[in-house]
N, C-alpha and C. Protein backbone atom coordinates (compact mmCIF):
# COMPACT_ATOMS: atom_id res chain seq x y z
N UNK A 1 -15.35 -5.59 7.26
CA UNK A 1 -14.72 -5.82 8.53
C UNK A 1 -13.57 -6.83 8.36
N UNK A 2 -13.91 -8.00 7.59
CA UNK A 2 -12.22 -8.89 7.50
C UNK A 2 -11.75 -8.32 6.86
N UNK A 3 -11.67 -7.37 5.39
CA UNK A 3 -10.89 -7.01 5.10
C UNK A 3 -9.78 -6.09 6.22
N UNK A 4 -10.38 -5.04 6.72
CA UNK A 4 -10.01 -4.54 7.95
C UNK A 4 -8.98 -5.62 9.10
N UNK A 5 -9.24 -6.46 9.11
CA UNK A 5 -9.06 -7.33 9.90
C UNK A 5 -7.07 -7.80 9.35
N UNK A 6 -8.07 -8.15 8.17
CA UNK A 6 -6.95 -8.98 7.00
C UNK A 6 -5.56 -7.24 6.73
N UNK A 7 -6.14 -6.51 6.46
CA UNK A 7 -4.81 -5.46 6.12
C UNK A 7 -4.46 -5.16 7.58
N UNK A 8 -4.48 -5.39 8.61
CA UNK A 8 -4.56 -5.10 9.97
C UNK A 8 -3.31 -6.40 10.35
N UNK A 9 -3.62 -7.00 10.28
CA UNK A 9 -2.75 -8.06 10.12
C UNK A 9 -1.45 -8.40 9.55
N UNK A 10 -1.65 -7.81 8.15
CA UNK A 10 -0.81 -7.96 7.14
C UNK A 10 0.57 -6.42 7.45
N UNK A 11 -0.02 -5.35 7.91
CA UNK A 11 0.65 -4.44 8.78
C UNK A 11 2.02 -5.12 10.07
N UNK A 12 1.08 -5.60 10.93
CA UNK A 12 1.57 -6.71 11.95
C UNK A 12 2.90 -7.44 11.11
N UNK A 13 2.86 -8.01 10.86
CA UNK A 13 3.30 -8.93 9.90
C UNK A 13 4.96 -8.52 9.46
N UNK A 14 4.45 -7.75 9.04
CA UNK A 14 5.48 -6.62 7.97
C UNK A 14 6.28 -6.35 9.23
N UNK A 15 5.92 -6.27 10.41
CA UNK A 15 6.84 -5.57 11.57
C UNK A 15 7.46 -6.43 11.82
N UNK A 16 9.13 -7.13 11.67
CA UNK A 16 9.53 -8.33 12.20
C UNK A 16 10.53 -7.45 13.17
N UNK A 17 10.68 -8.66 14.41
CA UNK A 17 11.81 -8.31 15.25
C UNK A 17 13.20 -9.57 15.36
N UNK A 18 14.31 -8.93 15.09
CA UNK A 18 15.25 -10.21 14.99
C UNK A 18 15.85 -9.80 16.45
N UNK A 19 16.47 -10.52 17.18
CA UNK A 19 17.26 -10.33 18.64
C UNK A 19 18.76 -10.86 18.20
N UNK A 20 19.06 -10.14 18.89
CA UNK A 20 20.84 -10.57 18.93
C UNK A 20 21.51 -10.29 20.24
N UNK A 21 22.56 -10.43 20.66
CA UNK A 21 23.23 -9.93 21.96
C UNK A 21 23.03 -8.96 22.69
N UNK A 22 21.73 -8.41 23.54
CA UNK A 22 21.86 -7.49 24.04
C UNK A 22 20.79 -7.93 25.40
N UNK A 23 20.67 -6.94 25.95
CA UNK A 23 19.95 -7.31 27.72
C UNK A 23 18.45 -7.09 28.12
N UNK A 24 17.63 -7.18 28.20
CA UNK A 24 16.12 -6.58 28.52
C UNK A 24 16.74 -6.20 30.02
N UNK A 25 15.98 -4.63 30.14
CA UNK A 25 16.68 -3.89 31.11
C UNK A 25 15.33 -3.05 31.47
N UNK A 26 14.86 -2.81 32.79
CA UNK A 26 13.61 -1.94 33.07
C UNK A 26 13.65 -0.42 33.38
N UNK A 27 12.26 -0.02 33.09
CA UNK A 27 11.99 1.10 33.55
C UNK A 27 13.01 1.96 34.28
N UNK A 28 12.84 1.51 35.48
CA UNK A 28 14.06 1.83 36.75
C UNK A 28 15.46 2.31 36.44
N UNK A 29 15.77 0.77 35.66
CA UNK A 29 17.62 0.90 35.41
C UNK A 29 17.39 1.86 33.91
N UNK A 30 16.52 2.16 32.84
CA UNK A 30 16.74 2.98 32.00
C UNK A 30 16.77 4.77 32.34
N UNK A 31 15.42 4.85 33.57
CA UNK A 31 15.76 5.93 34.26
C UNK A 31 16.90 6.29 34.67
N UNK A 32 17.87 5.42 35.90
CA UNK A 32 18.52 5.87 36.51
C UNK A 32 19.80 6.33 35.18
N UNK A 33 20.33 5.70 34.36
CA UNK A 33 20.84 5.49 32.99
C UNK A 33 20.89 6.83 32.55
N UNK A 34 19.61 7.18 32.30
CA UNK A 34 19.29 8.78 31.57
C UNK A 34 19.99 9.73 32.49
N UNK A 35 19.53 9.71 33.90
CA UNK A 35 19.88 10.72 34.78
C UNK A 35 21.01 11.08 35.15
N UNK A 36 21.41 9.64 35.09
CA UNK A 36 23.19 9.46 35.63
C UNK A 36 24.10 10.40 34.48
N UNK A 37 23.56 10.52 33.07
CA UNK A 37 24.37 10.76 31.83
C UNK A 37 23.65 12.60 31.87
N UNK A 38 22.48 12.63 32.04
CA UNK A 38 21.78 13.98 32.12
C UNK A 38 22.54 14.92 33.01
N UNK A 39 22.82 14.30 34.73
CA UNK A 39 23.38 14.88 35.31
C UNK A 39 25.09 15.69 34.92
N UNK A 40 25.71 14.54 33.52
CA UNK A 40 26.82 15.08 33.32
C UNK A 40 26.93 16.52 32.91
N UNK A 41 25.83 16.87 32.17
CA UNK A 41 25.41 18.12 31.35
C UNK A 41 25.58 19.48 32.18
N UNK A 42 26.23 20.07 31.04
CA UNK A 42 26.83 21.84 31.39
C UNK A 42 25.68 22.60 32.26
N UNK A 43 26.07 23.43 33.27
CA UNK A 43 24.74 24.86 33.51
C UNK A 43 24.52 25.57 31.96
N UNK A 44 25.38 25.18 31.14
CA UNK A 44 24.87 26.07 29.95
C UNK A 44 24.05 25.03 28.88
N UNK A 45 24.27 24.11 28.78
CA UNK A 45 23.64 23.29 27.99
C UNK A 45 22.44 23.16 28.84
N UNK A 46 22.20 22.74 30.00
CA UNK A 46 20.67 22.86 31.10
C UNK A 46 19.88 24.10 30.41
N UNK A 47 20.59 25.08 30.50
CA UNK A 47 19.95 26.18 30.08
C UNK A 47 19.16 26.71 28.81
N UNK A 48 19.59 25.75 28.12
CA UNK A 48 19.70 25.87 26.25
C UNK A 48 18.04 24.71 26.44
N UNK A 49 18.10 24.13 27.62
CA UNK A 49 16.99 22.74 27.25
C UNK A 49 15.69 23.65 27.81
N UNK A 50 14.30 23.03 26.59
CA UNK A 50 13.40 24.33 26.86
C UNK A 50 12.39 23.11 27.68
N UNK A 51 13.12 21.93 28.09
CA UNK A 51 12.05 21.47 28.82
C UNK A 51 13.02 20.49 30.59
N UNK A 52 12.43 20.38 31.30
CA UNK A 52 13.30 20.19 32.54
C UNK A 52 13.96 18.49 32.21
N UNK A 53 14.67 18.46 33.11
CA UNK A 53 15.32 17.12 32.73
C UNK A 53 14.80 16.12 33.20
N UNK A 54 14.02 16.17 34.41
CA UNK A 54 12.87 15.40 34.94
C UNK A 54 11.36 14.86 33.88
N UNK A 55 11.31 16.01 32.90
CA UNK A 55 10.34 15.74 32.01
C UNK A 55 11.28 14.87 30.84
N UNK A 56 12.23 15.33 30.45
CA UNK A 56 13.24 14.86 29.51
C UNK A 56 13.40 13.09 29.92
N UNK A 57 13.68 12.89 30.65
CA UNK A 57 13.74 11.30 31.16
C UNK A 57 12.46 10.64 31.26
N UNK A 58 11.95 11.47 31.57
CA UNK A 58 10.06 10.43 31.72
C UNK A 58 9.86 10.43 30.03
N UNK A 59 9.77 11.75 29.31
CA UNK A 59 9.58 11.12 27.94
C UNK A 59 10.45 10.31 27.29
N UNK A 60 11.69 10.31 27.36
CA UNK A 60 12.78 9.22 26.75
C UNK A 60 12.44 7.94 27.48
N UNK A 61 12.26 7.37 28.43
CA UNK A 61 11.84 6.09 29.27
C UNK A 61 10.52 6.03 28.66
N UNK A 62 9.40 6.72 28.55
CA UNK A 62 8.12 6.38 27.85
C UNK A 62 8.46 5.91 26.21
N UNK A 63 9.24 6.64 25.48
CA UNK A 63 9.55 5.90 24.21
C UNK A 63 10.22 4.93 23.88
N UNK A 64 10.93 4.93 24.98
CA UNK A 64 11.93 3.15 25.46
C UNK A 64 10.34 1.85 25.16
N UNK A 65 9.53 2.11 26.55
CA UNK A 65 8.75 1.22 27.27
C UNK A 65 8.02 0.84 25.73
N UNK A 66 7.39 2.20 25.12
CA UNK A 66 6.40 1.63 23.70
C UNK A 66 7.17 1.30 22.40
N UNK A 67 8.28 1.53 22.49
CA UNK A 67 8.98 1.17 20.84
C UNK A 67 9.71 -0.39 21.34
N UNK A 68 10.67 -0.57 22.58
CA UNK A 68 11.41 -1.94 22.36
C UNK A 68 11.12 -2.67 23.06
N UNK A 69 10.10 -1.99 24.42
CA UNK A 69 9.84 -3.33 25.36
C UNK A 69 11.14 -3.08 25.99
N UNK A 70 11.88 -2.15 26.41
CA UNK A 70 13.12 -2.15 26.81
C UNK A 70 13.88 -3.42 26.67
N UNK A 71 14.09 -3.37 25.43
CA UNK A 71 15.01 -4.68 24.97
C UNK A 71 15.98 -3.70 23.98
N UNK A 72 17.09 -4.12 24.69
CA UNK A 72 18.30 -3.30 24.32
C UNK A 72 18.69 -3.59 22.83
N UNK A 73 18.39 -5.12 22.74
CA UNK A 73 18.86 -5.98 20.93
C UNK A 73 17.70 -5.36 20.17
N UNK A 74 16.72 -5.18 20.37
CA UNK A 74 15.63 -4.97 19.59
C UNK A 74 15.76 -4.37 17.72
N UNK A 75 15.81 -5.10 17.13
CA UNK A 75 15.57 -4.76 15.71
C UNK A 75 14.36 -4.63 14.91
N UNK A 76 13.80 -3.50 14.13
CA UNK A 76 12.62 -4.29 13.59
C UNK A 76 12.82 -3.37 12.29
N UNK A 77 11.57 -4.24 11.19
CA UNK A 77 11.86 -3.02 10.10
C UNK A 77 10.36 -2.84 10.22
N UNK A 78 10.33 -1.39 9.78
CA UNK A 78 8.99 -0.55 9.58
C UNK A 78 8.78 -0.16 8.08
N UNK A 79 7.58 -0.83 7.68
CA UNK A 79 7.55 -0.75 5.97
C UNK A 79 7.15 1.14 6.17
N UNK A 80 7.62 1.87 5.05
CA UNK A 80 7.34 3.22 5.24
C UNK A 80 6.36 3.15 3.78
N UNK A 81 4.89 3.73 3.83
CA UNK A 81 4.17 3.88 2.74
C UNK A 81 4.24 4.90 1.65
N UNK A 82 3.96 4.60 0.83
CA UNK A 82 4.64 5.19 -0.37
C UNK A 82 3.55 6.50 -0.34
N UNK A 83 3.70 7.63 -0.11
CA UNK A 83 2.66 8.99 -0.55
C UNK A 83 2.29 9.44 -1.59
N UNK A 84 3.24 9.34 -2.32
CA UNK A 84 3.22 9.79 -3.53
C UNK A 84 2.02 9.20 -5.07
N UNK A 85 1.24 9.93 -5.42
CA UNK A 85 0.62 9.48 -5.90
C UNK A 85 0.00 8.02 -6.10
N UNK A 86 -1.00 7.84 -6.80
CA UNK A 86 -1.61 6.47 -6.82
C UNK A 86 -2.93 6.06 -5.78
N UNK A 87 -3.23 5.13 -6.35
CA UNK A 87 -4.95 4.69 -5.60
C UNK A 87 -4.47 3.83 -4.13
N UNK A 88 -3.30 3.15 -4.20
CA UNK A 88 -3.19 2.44 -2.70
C UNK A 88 -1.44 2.43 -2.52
N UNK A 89 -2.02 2.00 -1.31
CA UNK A 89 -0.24 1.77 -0.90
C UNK A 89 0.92 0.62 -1.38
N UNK A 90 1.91 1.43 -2.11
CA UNK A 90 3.04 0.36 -2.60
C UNK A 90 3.69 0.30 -1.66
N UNK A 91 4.47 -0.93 -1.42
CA UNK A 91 5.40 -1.11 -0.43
C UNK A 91 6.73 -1.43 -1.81
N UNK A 92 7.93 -1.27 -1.37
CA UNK A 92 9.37 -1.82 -1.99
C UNK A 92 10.44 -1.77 -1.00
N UNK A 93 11.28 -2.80 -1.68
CA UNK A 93 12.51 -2.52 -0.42
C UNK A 93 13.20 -1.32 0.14
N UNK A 94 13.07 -0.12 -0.61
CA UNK A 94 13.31 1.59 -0.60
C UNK A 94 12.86 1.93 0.73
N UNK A 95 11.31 1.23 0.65
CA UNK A 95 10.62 2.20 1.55
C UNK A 95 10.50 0.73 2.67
N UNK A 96 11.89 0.30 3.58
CA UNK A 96 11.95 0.07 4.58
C UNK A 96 12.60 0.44 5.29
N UNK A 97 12.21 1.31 6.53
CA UNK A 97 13.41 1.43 7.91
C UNK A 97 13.68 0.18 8.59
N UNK A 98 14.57 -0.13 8.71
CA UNK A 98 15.55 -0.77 9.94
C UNK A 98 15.66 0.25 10.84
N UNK A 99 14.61 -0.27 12.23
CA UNK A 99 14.90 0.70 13.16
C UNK A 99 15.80 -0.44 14.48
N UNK A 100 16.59 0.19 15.28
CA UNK A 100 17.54 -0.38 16.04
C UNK A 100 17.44 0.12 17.50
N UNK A 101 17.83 -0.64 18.47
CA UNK A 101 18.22 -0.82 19.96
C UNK A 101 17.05 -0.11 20.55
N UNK A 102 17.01 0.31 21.96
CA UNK A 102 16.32 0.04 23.03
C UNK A 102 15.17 1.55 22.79
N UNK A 103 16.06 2.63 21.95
CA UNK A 103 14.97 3.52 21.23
C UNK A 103 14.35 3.51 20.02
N UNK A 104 14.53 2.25 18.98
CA UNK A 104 14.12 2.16 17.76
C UNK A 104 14.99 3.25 17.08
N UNK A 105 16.30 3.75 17.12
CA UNK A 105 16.49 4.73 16.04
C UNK A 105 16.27 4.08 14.41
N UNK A 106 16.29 5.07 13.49
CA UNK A 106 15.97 4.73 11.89
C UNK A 106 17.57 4.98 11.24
N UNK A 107 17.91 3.72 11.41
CA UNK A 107 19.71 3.71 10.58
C UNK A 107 19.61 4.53 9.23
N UNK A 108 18.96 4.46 8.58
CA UNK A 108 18.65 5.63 7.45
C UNK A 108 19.39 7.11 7.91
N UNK A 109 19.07 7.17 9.18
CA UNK A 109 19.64 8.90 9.92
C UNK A 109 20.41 8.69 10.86
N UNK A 110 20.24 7.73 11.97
CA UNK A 110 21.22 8.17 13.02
C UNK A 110 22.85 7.27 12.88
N UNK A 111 22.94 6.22 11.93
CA UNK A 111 23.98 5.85 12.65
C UNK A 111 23.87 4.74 10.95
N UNK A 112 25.44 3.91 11.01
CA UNK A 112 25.98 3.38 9.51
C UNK A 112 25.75 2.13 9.67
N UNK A 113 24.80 1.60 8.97
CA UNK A 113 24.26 0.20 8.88
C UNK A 113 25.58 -0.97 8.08
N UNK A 114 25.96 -0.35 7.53
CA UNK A 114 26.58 -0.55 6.05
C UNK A 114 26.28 -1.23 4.98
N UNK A 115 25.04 -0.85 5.03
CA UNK A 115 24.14 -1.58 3.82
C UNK A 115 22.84 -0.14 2.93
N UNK A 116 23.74 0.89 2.99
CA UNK A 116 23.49 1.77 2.38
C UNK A 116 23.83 3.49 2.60
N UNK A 117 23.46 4.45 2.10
CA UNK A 117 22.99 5.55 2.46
C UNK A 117 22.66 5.72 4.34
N UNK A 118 23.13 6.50 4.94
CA UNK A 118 22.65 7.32 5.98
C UNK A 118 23.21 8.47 6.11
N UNK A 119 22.22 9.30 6.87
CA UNK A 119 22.88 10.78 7.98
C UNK A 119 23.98 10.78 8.46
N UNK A 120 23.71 9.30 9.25
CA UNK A 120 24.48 9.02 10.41
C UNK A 120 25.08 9.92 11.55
N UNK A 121 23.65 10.59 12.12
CA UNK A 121 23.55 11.46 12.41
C UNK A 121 24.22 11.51 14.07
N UNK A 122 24.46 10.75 14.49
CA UNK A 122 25.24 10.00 15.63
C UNK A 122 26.62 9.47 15.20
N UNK A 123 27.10 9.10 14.18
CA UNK A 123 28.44 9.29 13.74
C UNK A 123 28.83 7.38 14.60
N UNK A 124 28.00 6.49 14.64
CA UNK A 124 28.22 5.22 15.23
C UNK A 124 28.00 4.25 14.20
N UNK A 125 28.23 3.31 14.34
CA UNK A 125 27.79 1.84 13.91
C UNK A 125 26.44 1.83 14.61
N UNK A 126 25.58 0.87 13.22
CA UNK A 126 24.02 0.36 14.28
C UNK A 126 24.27 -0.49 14.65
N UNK A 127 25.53 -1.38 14.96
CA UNK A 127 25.43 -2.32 15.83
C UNK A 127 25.98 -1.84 17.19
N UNK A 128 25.98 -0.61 17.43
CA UNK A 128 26.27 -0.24 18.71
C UNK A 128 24.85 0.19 19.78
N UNK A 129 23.94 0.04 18.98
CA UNK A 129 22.49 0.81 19.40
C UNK A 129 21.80 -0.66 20.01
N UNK A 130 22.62 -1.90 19.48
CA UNK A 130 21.69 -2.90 19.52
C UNK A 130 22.69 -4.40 20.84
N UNK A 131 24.01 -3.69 21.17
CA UNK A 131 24.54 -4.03 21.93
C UNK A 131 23.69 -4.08 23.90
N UNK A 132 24.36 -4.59 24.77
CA UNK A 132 23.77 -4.38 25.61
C UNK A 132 24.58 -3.03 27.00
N UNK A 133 25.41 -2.24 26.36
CA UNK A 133 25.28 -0.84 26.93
C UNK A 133 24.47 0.07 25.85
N UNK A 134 23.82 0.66 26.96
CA UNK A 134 22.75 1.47 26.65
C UNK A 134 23.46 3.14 26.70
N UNK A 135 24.55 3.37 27.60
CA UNK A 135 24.90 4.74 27.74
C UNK A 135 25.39 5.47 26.07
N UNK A 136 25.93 5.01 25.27
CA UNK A 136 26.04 5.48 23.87
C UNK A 136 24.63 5.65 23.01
N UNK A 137 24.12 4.71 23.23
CA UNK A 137 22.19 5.05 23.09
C UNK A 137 21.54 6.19 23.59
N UNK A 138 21.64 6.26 24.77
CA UNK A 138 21.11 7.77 25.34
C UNK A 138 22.21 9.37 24.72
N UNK A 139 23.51 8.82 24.69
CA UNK A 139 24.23 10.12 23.92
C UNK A 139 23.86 10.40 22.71
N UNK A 140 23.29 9.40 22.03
CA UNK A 140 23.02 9.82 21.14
C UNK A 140 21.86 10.29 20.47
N UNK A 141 20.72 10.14 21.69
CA UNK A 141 19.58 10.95 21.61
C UNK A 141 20.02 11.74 22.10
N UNK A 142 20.49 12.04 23.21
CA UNK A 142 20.93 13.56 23.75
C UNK A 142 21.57 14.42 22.67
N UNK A 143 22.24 13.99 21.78
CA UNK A 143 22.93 14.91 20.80
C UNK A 143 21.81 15.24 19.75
N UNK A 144 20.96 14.77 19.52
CA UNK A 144 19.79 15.43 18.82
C UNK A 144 19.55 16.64 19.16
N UNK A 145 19.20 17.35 18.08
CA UNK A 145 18.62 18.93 18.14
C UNK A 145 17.15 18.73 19.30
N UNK A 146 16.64 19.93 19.38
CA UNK A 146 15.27 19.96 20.08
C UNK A 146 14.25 19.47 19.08
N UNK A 147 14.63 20.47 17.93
CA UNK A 147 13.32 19.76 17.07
C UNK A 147 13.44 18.14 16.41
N UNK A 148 14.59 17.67 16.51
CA UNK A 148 14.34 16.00 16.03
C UNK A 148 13.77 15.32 17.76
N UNK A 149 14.22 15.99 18.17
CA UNK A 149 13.83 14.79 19.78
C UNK A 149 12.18 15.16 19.78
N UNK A 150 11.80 16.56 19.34
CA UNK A 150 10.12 16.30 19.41
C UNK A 150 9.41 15.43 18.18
N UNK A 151 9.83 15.24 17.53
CA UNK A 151 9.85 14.20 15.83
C UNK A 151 9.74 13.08 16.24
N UNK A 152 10.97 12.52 17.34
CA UNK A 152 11.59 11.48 17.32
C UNK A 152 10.02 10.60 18.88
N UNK A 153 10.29 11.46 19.63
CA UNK A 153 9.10 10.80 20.49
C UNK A 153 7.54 10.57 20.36
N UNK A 154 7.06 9.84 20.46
CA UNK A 154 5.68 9.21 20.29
C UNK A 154 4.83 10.32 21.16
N UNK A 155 3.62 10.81 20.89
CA UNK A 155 3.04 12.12 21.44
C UNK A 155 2.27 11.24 22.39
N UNK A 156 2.19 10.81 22.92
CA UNK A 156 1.42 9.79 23.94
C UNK A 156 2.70 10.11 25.61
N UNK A 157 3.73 10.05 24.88
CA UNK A 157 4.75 10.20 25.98
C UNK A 157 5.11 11.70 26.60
N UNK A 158 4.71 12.57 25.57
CA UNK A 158 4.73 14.15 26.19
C UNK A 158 4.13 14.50 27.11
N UNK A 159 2.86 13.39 27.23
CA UNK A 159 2.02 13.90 29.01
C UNK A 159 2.00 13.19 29.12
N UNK A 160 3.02 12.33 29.91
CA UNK A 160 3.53 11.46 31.18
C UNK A 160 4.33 12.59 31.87
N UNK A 161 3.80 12.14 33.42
CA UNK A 161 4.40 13.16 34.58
C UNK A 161 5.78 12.45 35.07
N UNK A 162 7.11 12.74 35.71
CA UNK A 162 7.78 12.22 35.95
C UNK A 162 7.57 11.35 37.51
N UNK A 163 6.96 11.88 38.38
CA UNK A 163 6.76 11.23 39.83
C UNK A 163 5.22 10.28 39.08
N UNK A 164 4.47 10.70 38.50
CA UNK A 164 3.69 9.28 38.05
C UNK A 164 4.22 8.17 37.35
N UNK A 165 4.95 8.68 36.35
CA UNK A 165 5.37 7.20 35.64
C UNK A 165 6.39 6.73 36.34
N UNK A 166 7.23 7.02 37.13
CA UNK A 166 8.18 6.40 38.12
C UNK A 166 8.32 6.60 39.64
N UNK A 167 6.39 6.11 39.42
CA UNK A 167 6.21 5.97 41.14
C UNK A 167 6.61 4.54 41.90
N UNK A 168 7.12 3.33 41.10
CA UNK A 168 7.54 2.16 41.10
C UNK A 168 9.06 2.47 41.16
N UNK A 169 9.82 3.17 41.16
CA UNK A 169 10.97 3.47 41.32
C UNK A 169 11.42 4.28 42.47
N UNK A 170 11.37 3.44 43.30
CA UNK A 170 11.58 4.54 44.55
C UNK A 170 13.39 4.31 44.74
């Protein structure tokens, strides 16, 4: 059980968050945010989306609320465990994400840290994810394919209803 306790911890640990210039912003104002930018969207792009936009905002606001605490600066790194063969888990500097701003993206893929290799799959600076506008943050989950946005969200947030989780938002 302490051991449990003790690698439980040592997990914790490993997760640091640094803050820099940006805003803690709620529920409410990240909703209205999504919708305001959702609403810009084509009848043909609506059409192309295989899930409603009402569900689309409750799960993007649910992965806000559990990854940054809706804290727009939010930085953290996530040690990634090594799979590949062997009796336990190696950690090295390789296998760390720097994840960034108010959705945790992984600078590795969405956007140019300049401190290595990325996708940069958003075509931004990560210091734009960690600023305090949020509308370039949401474009750039919106520009995700379907299958990275189901990757990208925490499965806890796929059944949240939209009039339940923003029954505080009237």
């Amino acid at each position: 059980m302490r051991t449990l306790m003790l690698a439980s911890l040592a997990v914790v640990a490993m997760v640091s968050t640094v803050v820099v210039d940006g805003a803690m912003v709620t529920k409410c104002e990240v909703k209205d945010h999504i919708e305001g930018l959702l609403s810009k969207t084509t009848p043909e792009e609506r059409e192309n989306m295989t899930i409603t936009m009402d569900k689309l905002t409750a799960i993007i606001t649910c992965h806000v609320e559990l990854t940054s605490g809706f804290n727009t600066s939010a930085v953290n790194l996530l040690p990634v465990p090594d799979v590949g063969g062997g009796a336990g888990v190696r950690w090295t500097p390789a296998d760390v994400w720097t994840l960034y701003g108010i959705f945790q993206l992984p600078g590795s893929v969405i956007c140019n840290s300049g401190m290595g290799t990325s996708l940069n799959l958003c075509a931004m600076d990560c210091s734009k994810l960690v600023d305090d506008n949020i509308d370039d943050d949401i474009k750039c989950v919106e520009s995700l394919k379907a299958k990275e946005i189901k990757t990208l969200f925490p499965r806890e947030c796929w059944a949240v209803t939209y009039d339940e989780y923003f029954a505080e938002c009237s």
